[in-house]
PDB file of N, CA and C in Angstrom:
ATOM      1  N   UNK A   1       0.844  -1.172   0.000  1.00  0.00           N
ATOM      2  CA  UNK A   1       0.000   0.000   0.000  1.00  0.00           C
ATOM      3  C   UNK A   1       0.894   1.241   0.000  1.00  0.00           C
ATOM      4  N   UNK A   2       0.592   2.016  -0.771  1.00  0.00           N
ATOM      5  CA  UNK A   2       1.448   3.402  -0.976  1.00  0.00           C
ATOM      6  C   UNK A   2       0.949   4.394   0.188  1.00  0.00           C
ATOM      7  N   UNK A   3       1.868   5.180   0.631  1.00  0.00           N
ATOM      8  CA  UNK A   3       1.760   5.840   1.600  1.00  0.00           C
ATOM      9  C   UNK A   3       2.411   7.380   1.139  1.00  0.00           C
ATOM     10  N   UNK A   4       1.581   8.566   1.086  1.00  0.00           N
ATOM     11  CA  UNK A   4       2.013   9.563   0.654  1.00  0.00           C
ATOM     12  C   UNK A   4       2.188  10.746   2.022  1.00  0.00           C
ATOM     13  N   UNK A   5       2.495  11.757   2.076  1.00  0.00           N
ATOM     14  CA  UNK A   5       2.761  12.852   2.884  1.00  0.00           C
ATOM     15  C   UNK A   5       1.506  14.135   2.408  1.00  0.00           C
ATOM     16  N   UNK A   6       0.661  14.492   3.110  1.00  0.00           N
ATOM     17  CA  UNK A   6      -0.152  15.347   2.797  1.00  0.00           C
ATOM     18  C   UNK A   6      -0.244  16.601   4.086  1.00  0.00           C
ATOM     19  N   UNK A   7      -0.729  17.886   3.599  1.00  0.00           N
ATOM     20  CA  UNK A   7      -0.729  19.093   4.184  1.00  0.00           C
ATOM     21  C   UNK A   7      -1.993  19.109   4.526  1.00  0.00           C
ATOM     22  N   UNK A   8      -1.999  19.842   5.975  1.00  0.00           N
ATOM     23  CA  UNK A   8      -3.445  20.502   5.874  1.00  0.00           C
ATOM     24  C   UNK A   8      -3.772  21.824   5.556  1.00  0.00           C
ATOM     25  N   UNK A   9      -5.373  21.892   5.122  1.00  0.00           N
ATOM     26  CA  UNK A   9      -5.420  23.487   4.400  1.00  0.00           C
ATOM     27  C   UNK A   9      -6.493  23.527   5.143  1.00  0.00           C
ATOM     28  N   UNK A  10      -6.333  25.097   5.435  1.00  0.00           N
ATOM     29  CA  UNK A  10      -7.702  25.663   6.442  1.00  0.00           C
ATOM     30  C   UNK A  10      -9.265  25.780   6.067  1.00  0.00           C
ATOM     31  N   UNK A  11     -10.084  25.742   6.544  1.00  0.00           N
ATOM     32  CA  UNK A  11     -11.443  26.011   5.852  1.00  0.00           C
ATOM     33  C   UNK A  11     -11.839  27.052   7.397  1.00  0.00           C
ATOM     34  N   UNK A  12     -13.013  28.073   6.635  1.00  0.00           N
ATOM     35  CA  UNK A  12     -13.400  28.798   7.888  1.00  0.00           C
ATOM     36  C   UNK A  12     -14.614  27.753   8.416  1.00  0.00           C
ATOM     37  N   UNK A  13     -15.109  28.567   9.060  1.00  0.00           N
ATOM     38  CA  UNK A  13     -16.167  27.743  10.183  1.00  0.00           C
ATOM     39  C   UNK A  13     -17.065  29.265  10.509  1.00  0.00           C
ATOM     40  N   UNK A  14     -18.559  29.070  11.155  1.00  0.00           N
ATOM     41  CA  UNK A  14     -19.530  29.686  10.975  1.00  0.00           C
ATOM     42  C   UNK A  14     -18.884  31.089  11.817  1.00  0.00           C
ATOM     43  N   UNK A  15     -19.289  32.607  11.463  1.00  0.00           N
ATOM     44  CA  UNK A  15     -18.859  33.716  11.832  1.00  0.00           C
ATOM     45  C   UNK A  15     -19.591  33.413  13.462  1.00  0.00           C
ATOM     46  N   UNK A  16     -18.954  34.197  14.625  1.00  0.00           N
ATOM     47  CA  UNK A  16     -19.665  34.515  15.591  1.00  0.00           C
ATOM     48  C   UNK A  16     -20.997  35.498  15.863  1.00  0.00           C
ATOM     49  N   UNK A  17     -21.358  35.518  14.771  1.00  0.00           N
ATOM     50  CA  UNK A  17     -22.170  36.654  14.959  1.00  0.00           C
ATOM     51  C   UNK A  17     -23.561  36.947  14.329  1.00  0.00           C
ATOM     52  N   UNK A  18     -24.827  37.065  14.748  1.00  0.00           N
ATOM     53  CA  UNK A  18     -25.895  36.550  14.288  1.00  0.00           C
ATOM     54  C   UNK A  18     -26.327  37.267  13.048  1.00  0.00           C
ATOM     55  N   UNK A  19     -27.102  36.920  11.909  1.00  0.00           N
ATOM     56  CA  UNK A  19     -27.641  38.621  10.847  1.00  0.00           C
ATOM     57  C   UNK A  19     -29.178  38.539  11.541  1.00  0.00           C
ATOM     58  N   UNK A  20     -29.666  38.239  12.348  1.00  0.00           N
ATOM     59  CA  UNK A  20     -30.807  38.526  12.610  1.00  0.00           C
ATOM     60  C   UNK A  20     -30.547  39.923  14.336  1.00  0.00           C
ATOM     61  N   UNK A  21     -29.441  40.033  14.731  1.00  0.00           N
ATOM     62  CA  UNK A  21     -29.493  41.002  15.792  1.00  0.00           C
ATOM     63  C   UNK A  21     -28.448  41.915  14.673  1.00  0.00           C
ATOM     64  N   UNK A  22     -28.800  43.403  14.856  1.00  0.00           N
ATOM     65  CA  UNK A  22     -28.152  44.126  14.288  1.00  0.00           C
ATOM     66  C   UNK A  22     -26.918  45.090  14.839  1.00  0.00           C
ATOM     67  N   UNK A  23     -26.984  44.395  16.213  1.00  0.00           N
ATOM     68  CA  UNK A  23     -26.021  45.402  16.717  1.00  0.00           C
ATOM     69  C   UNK A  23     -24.716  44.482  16.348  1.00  0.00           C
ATOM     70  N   UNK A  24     -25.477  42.937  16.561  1.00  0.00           N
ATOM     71  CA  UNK A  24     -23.892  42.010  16.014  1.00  0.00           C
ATOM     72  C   UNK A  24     -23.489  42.017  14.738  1.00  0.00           C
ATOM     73  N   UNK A  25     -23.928  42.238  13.572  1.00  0.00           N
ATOM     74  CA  UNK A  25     -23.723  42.510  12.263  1.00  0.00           C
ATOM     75  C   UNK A  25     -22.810  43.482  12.080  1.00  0.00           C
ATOM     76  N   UNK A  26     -22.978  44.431  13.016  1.00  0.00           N
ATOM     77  CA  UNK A  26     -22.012  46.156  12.996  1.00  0.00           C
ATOM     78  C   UNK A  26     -20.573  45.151  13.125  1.00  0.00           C
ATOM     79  N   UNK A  27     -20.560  44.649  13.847  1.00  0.00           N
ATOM     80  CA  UNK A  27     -18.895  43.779  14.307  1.00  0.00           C
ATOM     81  C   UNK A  27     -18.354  42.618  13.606  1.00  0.00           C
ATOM     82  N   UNK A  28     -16.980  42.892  12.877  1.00  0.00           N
ATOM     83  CA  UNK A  28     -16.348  41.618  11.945  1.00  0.00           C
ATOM     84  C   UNK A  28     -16.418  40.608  12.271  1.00  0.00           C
ATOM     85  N   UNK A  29     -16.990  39.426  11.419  1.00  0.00           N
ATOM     86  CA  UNK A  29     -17.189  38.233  12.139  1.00  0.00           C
ATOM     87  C   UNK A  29     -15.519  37.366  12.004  1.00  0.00           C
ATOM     88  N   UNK A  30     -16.019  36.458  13.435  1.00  0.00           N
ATOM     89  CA  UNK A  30     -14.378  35.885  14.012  1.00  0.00           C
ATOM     90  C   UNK A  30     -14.621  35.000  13.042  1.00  0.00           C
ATOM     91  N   UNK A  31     -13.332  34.189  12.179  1.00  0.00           N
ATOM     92  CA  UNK A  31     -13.524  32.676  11.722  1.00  0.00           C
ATOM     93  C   UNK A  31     -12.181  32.269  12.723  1.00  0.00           C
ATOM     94  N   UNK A  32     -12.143  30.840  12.845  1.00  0.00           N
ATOM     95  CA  UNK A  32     -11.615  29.850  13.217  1.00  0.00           C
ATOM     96  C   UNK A  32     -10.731  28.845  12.460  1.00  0.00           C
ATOM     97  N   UNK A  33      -9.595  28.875  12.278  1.00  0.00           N
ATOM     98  CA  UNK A  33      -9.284  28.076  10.970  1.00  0.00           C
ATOM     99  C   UNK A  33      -9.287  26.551  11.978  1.00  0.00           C
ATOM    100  N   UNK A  34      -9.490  25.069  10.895  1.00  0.00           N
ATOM    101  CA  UNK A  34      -9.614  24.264  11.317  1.00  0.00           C
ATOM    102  C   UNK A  34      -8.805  23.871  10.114  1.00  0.00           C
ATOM    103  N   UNK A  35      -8.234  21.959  11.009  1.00  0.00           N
ATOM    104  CA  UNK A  35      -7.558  21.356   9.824  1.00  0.00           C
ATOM    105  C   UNK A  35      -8.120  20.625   9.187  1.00  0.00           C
ATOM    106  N   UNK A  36      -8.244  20.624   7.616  1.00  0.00           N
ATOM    107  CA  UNK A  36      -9.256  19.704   7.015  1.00  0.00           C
ATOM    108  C   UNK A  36      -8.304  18.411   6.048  1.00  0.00           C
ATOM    109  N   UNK A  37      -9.209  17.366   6.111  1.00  0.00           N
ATOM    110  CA  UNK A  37      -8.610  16.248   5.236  1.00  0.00           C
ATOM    111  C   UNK A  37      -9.673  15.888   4.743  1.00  0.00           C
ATOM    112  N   UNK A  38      -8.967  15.494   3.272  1.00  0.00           N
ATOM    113  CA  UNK A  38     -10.088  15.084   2.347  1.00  0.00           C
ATOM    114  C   UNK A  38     -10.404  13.349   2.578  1.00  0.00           C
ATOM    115  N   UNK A  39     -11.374  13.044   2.137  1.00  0.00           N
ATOM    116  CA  UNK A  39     -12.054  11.744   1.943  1.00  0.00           C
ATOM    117  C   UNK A  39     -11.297  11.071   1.225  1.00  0.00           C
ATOM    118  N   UNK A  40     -12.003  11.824  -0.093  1.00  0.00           N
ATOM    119  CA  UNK A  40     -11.839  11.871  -1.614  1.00  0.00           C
ATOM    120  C   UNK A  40      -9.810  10.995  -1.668  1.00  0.00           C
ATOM    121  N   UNK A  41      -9.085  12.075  -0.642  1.00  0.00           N
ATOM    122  CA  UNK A  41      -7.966  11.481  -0.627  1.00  0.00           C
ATOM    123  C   UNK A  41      -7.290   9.972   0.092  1.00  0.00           C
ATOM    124  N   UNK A  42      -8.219   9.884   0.796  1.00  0.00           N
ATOM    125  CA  UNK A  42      -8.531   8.046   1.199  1.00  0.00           C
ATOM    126  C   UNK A  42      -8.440   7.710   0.440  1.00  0.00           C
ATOM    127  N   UNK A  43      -9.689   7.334  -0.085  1.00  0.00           N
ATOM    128  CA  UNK A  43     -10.055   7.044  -1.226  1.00  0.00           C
ATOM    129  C   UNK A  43      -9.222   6.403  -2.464  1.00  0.00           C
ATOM    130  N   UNK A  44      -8.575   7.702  -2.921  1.00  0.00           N
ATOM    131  CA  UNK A  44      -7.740   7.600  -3.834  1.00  0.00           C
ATOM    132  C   UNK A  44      -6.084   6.771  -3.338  1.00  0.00           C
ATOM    133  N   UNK A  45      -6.585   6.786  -2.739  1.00  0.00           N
ATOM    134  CA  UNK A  45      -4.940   5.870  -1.825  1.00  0.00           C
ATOM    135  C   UNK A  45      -5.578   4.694  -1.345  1.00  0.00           C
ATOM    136  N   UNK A  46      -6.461   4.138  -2.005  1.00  0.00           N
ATOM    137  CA  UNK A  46      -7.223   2.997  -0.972  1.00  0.00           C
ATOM    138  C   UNK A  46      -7.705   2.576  -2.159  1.00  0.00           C
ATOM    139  N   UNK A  47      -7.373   3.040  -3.692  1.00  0.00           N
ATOM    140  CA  UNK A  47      -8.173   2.231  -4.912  1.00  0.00           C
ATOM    141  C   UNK A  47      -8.826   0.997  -4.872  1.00  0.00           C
ATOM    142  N   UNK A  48      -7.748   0.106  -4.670  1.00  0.00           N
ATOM    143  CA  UNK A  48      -8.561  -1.102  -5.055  1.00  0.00           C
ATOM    144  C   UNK A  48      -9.172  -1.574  -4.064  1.00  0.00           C
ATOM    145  N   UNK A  49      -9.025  -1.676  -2.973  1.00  0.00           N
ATOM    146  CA  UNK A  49      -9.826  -1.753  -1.470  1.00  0.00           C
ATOM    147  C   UNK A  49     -11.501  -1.034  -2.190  1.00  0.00           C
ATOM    148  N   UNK A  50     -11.511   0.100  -2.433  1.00  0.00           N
ATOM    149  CA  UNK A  50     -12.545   1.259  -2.699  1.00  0.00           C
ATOM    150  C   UNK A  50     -13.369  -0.296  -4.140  1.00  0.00           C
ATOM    151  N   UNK A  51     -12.534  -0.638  -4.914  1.00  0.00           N
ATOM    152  CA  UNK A  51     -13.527  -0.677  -6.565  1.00  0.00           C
ATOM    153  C   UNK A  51     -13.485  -2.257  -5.597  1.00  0.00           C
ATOM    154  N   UNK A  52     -13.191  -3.009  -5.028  1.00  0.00           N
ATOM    155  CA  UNK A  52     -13.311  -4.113  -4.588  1.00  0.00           C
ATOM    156  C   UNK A  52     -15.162  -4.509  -4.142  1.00  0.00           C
ATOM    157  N   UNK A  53     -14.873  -3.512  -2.993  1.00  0.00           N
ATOM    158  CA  UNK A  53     -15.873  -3.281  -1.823  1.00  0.00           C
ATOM    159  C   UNK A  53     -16.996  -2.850  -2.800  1.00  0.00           C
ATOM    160  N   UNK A  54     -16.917  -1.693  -3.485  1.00  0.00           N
ATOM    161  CA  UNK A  54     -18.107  -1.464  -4.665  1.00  0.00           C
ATOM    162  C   UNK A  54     -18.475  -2.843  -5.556  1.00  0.00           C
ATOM    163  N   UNK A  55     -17.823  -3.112  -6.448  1.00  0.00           N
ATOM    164  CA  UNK A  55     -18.101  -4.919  -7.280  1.00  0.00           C
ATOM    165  C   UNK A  55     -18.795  -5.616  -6.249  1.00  0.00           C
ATOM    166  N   UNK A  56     -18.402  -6.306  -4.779  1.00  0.00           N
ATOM    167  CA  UNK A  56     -19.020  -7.062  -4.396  1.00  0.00           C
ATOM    168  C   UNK A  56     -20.452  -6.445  -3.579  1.00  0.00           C
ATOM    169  N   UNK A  57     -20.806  -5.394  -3.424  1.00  0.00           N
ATOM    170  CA  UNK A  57     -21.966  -4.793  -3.234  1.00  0.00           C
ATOM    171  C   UNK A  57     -22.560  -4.594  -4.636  1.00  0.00           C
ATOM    172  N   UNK A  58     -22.189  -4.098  -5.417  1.00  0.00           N
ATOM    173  CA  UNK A  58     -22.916  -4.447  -6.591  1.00  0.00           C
ATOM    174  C   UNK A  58     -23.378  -5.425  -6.914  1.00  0.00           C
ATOM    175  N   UNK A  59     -22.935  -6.552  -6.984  1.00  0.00           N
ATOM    176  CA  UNK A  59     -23.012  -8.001  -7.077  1.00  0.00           C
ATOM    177  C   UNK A  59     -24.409  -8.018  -6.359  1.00  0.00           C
ATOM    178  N   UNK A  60     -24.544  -7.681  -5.636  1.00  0.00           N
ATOM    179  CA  UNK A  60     -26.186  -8.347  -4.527  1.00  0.00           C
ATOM    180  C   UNK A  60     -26.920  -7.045  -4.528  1.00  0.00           C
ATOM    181  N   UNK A  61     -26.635  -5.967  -5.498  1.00  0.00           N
ATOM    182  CA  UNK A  61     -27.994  -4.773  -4.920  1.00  0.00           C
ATOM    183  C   UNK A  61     -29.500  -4.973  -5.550  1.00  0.00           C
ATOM    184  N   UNK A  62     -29.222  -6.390  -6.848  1.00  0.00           N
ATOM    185  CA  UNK A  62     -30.506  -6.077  -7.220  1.00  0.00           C
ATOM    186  C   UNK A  62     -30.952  -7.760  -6.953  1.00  0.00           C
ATOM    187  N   UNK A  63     -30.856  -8.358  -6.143  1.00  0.00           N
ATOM    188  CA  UNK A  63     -30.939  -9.539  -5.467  1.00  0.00           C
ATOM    189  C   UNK A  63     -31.936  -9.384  -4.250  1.00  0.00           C
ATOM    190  N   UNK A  64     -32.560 -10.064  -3.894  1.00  0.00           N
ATOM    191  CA  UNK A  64     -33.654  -9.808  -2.264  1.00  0.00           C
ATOM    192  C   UNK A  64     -33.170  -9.625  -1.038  1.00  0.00           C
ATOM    193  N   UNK A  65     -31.576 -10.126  -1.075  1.00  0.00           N
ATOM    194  CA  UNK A  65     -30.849  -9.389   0.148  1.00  0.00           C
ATOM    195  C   UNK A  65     -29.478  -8.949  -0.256  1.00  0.00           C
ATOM    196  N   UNK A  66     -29.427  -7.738  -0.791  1.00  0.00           N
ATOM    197  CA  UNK A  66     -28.074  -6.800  -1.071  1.00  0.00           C
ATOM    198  C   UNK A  66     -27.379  -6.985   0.018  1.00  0.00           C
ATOM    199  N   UNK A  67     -26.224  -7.274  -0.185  1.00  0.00           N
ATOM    200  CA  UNK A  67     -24.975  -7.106   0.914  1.00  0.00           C
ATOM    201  C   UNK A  67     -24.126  -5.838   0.750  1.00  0.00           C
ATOM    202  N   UNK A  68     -24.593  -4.762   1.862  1.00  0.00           N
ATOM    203  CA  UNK A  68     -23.992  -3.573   1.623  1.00  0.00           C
ATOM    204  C   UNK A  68     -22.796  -3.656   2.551  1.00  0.00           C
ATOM    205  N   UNK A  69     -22.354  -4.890   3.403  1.00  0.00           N
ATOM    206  CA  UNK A  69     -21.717  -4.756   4.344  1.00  0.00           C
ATOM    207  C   UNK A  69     -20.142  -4.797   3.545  1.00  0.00           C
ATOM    208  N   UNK A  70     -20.045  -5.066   2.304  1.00  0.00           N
ATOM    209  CA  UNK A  70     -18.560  -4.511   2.132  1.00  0.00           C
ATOM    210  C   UNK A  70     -17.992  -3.316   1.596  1.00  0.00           C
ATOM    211  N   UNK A  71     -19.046  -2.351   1.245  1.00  0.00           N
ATOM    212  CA  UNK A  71     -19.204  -1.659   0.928  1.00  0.00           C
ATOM    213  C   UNK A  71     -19.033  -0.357   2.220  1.00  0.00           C
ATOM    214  N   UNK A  72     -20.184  -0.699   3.178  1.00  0.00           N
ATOM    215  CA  UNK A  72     -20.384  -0.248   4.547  1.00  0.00           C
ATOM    216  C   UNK A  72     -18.592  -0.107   5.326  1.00  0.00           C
ATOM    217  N   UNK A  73     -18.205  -1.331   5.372  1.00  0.00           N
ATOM    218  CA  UNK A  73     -16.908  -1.399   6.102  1.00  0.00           C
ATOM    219  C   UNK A  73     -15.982  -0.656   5.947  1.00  0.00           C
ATOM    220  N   UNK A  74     -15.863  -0.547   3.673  1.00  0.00           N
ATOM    221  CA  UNK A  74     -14.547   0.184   3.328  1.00  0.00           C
ATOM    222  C   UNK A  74     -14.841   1.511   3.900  1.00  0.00           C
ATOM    223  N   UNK A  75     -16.275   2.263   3.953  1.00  0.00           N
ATOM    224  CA  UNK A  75     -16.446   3.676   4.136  1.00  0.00           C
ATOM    225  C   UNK A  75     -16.053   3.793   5.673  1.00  0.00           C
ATOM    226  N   UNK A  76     -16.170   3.532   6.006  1.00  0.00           N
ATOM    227  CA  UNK A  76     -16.007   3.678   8.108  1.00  0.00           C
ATOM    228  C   UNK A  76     -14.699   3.532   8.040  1.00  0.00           C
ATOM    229  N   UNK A  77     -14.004   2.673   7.657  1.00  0.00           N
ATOM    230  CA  UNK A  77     -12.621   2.353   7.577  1.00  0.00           C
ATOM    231  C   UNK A  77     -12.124   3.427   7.168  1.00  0.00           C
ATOM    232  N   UNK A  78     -12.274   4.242   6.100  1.00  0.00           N
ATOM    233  CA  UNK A  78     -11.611   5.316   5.520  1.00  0.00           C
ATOM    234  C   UNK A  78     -12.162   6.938   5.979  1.00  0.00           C
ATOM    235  N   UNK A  79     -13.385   7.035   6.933  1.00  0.00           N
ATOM    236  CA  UNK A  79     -13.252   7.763   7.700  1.00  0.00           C
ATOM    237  C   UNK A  79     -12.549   7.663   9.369  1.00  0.00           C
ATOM    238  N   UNK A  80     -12.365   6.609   9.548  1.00  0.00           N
ATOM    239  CA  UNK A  80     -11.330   6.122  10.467  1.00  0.00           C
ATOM    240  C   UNK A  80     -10.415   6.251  10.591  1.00  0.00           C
ATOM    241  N   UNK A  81      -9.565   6.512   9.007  1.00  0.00           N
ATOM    242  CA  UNK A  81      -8.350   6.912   8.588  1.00  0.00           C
ATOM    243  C   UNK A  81      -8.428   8.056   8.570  1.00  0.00           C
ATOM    244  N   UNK A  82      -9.434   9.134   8.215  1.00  0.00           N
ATOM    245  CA  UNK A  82      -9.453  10.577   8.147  1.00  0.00           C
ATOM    246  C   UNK A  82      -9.375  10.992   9.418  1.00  0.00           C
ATOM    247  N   UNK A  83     -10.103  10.428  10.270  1.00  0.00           N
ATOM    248  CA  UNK A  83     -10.227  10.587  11.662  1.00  0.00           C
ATOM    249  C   UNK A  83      -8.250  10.508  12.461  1.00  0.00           C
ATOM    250  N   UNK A  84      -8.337   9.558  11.767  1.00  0.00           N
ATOM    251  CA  UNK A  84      -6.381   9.478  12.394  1.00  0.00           C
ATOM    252  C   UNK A  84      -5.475  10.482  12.156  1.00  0.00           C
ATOM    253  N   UNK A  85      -5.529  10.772  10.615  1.00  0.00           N
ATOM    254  CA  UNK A  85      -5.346  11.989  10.217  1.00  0.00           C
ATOM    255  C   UNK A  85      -5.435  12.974  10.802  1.00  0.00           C
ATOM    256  N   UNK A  86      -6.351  13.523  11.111  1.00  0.00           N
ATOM    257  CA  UNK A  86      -6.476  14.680  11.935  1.00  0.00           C
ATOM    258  C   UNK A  86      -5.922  14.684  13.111  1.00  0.00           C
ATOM    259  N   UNK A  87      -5.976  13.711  13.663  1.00  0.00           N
ATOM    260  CA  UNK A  87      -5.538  13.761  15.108  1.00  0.00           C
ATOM    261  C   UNK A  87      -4.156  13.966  15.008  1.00  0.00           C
ATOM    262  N   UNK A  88      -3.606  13.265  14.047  1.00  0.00           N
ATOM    263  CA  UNK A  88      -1.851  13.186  13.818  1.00  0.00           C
ATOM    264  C   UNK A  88      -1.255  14.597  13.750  1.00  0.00           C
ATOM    265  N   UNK A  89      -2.403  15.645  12.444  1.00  0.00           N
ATOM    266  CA  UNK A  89      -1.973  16.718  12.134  1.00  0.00           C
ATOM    267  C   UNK A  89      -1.882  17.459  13.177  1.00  0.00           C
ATOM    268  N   UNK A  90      -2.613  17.493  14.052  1.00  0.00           N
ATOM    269  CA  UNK A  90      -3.031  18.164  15.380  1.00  0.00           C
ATOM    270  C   UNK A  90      -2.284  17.871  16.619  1.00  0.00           C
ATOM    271  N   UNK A  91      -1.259  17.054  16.729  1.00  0.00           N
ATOM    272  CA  UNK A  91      -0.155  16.499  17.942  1.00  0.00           C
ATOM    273  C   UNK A  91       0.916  16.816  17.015  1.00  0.00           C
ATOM    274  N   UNK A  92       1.012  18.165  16.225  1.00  0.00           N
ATOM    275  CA  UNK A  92       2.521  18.321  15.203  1.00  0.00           C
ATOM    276  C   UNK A  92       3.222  16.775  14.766  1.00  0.00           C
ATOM    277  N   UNK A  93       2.923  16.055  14.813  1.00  0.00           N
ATOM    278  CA  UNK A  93       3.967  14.822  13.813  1.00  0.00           C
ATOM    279  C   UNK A  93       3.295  15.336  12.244  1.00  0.00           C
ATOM    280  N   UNK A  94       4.485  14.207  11.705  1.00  0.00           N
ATOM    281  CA  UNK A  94       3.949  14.096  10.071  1.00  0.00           C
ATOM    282  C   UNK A  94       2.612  13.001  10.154  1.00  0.00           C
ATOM    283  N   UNK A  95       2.116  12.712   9.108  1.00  0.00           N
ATOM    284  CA  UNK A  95       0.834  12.741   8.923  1.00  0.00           C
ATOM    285  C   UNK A  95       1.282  11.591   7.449  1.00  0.00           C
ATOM    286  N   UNK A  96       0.631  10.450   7.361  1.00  0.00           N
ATOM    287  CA  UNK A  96       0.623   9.334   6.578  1.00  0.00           C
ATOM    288  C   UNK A  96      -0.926   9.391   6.106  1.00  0.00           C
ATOM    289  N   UNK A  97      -1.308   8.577   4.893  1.00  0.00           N
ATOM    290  CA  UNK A  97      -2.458   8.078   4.606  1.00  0.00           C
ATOM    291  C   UNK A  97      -2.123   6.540   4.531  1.00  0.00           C
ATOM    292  N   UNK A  98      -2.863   5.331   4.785  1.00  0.00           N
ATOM    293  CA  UNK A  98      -3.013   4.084   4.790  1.00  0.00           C
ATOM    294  C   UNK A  98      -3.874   3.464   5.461  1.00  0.00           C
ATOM    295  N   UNK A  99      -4.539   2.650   4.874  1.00  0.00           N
ATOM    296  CA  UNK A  99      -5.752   1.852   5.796  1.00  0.00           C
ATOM    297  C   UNK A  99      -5.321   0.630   6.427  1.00  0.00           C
ATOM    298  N   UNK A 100      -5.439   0.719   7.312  1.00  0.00           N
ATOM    299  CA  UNK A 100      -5.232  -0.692   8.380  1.00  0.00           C
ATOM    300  C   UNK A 100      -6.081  -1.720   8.194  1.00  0.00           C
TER     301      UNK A 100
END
């Protein structure tokens, strides 16, 4: 499994400040930068795991009992990995993608 080095890039997050009171509108709203990781980049580092898990759920969706459970697994798994991710970026180490 290939293992690459990835950055995090900021996204804002909701202003502090309401548009329905007008005295808070008068005042710049705060953003918060947070660290974001993509899915999408699982994913793509998890190919054949990803088209595996799709084929054999395909295989049973138009059958009387679809088996979404390999399908189900790869996705949790690879937010599991996003989930690690973050945490990694966030205790300053470097930061890997790979599914366990």
């Amino acid at each position: 499994m290939a293992l690459v080095s990835t950055t995090a890039i900021t996204t804002l997050t909701k202003p502090t400040h309401s548009a329905f009171d007008p005295e808070q509108t008068k005042k710049p709203p705060v953003y918060a930068y947070v660290p974001y990781s993509s899915l999408e980049s699982v994913i793509e580092l998890n190919k054949e795991a990803y088209y595996l898990a799709l084929r054999q759920t395909q295989g049973t969706i138009r059958t009387e009992t679809p088996n979404w459970q390999p399908w189900l697994v790869f996705f949790l798994r690879s937010l599991a990995e996003q989930v690690r991710h973050l945490e990694q970026y966030g205790s300053g180490r470097g930061v890997w993608y790979g599914l366990k």
